[in-house]
Protein backbone atom coordinates (compact mmCIF):
# COMPACT_ATOMS: atom_id res chain seq x y z
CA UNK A 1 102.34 73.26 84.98
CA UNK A 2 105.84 72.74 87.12
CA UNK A 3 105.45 72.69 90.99
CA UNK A 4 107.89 74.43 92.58
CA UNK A 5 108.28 74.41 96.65
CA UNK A 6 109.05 77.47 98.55
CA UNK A 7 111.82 76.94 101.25
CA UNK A 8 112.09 80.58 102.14
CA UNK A 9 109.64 83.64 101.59
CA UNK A 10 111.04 86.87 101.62
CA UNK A 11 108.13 89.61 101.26
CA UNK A 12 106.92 93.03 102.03
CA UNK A 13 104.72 93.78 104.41
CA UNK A 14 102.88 96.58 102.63
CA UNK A 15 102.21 96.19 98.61
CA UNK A 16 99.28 97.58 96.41
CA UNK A 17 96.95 94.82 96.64
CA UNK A 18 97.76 92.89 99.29
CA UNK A 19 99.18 92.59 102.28
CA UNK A 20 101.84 90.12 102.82
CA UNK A 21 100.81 89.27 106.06
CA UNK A 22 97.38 88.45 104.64
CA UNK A 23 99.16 86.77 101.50
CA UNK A 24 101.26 84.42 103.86
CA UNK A 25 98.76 83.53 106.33
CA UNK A 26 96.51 82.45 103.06
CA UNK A 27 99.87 79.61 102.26
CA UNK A 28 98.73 76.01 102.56
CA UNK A 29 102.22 75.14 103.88
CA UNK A 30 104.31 76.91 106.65
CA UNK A 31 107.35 77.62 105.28
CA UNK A 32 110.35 80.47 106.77
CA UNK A 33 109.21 83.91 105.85
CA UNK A 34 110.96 87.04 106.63
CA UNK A 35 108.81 90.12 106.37
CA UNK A 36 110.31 93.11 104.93
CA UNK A 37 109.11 96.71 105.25
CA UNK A 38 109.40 100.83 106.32
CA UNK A 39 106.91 100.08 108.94
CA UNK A 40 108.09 99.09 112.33
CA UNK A 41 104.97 98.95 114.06
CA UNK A 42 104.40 95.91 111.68
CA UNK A 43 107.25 94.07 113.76
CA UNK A 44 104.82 92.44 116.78
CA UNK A 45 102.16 91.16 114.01
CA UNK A 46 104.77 89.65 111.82
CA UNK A 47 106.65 87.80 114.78
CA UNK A 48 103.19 86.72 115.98
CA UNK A 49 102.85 84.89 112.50
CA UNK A 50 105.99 83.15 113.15
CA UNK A 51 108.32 84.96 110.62
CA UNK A 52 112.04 84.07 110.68
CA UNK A 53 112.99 87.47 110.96
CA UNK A 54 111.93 91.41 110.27
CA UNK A 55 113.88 93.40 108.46
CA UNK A 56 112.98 96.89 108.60
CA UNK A 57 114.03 98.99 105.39
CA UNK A 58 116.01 102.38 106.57
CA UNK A 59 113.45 104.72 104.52
């Protein structure tokens, strides 16, 4: 199977199985993530995991 690297992660922070704070902590390399989501009170958790940016969907 092809190995591909991930530069930049863009994911939401609430999905149906798991959480993509929980998902990108679990990463064996650091790479820039920008958490997406409806949920500002997320914002403080995903900055303290060192994402690149929050962007908060308007719904």
């Amino acid at each position: 199977m092809e190995e591909h690297v991930i530069d930049v992660l863009f994911i939401d922070i609430r999905m149906p199985n798991v959480s993509g704070l929980d998902f990108y902590k679990s990463l064996p390399r650091i790479m820039v993530v920008v958490f997406t989501t409806a949920y500002s009170e997320y914002a403080i958790e995903a900055f303290n995991a060192r994402a690149a940016d929050f962007l908060l969907k308007p719904f």
